[in-house]
N, C-alpha and C. Protein backbone atom coordinates (compact mmCIF):
# COMPACT_ATOMS: atom_id res chain seq x y z
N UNK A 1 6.28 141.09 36.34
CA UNK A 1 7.70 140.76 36.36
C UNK A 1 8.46 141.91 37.00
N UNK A 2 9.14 141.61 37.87
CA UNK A 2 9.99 142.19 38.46
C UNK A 2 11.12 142.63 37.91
N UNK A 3 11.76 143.89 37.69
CA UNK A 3 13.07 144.02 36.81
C UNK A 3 14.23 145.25 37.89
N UNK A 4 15.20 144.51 37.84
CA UNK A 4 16.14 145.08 38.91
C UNK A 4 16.74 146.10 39.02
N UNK A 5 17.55 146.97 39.15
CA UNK A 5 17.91 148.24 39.02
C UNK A 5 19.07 147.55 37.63
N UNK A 6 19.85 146.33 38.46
CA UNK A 6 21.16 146.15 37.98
C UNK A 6 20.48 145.50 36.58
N UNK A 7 19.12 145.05 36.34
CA UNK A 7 18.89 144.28 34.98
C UNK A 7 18.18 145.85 33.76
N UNK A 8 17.98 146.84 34.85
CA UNK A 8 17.95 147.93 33.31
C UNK A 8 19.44 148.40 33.02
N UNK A 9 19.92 148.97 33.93
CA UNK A 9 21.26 149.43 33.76
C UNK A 9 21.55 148.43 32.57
N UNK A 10 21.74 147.28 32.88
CA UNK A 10 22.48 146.78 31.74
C UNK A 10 21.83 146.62 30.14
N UNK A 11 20.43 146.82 30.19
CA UNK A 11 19.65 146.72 29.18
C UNK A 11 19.78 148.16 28.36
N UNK A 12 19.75 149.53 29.19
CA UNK A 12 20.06 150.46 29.14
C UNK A 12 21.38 150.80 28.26
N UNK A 13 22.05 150.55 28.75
CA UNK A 13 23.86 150.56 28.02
C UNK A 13 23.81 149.98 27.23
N UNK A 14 23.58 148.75 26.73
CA UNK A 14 23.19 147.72 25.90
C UNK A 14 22.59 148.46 24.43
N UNK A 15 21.60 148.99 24.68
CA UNK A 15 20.83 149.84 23.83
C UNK A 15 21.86 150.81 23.46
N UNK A 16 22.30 152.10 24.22
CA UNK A 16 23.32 152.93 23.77
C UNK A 16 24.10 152.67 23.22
N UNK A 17 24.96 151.45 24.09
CA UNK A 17 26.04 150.98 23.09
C UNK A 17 25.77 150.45 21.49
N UNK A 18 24.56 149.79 21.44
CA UNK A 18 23.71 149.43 19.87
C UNK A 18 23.63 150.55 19.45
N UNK A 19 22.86 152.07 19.59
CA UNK A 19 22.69 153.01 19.00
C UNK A 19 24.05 153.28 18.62
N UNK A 20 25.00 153.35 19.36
CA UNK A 20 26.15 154.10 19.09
C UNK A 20 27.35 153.38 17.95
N UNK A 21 26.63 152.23 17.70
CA UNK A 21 27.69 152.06 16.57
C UNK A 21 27.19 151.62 15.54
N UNK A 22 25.64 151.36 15.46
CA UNK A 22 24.61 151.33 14.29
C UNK A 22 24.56 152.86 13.49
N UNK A 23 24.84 152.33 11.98
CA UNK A 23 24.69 153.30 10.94
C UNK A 23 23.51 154.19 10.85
N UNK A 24 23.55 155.49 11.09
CA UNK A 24 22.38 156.25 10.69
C UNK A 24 21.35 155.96 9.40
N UNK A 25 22.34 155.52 8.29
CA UNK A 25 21.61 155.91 7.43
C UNK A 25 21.71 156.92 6.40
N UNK A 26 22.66 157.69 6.86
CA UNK A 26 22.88 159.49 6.58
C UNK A 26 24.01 159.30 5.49
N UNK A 27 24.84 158.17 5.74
CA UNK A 27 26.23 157.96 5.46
C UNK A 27 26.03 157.35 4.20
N UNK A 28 26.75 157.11 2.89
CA UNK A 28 27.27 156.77 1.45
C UNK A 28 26.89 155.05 1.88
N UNK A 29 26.70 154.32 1.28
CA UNK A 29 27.21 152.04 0.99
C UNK A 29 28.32 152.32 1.02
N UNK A 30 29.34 153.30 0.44
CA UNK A 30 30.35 152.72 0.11
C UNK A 30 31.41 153.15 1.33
N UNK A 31 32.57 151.76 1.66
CA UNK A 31 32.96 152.22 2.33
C UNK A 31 32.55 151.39 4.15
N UNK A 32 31.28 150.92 3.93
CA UNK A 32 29.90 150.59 5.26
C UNK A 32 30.69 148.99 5.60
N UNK A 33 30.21 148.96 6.65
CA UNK A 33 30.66 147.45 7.21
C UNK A 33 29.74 146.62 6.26
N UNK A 34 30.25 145.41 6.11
CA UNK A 34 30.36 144.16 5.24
C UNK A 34 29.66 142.93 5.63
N UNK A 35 29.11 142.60 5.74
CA UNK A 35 28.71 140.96 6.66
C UNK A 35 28.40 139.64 5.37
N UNK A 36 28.67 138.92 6.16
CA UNK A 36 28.34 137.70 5.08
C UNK A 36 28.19 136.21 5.47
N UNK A 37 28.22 135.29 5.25
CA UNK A 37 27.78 134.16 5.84
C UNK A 37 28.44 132.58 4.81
N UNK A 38 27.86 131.85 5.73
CA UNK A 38 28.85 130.87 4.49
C UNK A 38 28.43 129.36 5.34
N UNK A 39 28.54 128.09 5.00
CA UNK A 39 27.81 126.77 5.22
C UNK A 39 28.97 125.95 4.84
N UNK A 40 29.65 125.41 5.86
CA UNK A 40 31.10 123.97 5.55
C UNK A 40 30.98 123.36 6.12
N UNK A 41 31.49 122.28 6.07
CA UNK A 41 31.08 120.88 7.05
C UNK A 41 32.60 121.44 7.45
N UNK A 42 33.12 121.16 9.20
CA UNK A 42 34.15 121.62 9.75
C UNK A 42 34.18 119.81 10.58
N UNK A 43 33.29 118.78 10.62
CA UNK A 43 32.99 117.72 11.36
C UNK A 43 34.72 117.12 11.01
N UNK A 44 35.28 117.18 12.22
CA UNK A 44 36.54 116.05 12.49
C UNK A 44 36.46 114.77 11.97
N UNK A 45 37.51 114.26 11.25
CA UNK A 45 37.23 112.95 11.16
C UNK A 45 37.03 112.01 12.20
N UNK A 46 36.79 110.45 12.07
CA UNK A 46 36.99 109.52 12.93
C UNK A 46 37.98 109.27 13.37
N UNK A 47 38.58 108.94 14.60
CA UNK A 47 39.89 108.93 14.72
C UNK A 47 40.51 110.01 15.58
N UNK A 48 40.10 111.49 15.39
CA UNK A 48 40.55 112.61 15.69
C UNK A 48 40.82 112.45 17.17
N UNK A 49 41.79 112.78 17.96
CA UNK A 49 41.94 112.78 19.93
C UNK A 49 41.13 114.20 20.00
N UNK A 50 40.07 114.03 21.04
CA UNK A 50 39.19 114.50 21.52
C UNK A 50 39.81 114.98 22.82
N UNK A 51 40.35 116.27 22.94
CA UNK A 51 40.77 116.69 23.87
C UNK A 51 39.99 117.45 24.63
N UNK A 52 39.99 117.04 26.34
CA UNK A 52 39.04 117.54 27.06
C UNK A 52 38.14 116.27 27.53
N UNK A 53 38.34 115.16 26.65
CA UNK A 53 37.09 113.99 26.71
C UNK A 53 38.23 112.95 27.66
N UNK A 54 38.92 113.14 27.94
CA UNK A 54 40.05 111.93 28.72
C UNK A 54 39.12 110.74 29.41
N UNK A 55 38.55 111.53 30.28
CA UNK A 55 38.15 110.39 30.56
C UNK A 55 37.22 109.28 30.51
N UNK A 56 36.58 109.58 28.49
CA UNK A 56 35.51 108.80 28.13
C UNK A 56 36.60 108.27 27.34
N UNK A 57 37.46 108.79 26.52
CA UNK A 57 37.87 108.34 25.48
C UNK A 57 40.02 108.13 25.60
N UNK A 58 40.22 107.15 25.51
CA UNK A 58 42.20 107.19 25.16
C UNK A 58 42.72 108.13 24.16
N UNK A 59 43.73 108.31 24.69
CA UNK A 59 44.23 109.75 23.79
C UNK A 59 44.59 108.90 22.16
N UNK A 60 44.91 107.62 22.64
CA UNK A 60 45.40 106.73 21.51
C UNK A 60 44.29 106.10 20.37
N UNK A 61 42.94 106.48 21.02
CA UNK A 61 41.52 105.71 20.56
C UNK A 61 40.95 107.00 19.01
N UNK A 62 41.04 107.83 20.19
CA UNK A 62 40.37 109.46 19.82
C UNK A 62 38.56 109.12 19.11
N UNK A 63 38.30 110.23 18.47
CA UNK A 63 36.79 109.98 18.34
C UNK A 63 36.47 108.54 17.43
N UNK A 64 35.04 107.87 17.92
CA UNK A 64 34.98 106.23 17.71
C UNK A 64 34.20 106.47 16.35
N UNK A 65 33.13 107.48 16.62
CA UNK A 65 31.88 107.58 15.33
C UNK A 65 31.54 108.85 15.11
N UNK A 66 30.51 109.48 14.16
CA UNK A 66 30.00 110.97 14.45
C UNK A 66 29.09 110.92 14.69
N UNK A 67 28.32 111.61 15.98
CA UNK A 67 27.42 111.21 16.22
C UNK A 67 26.82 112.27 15.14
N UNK A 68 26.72 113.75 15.41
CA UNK A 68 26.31 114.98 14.77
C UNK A 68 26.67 115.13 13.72
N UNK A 69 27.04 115.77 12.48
CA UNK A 69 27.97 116.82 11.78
C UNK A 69 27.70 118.22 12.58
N UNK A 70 29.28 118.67 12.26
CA UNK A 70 29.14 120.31 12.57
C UNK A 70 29.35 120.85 11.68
């Protein structure tokens, strides 16, 4: 595999920039960035105008069924 000047450079920085704002380790919990996660159904009702979809759907129709949940 071939790898480009311009595809390390960016892999390169990429990395630094990761080192550079990843926690040592050295430092207290308290105080440390936070992360967390979480699971909701956000799925629009039926009905909802689907903007962007014009020209499958009437602004007056809006979504027919669900196909997915999100």
């Amino acid at each position: 595999m071939f790898i480009t000047r311009f595809t390390l450079n960016t892999i390169l920085t990429g990395l630094i920039g990761l080192a550079a704002i990843c926690p040592t380790g050295a430092h207290s919990a308290e105080g440390g960035l936070q992360v967390g996660f979480a699971r909701i159904d956000i799925t629009p009702p039926v009905g909802t105008p689907m903007t962007g979809f014009g020209a499958h759907f009437s602004d007056k129709e809006g979504a027919r069924k669900i196909h997915d949940p999100v």
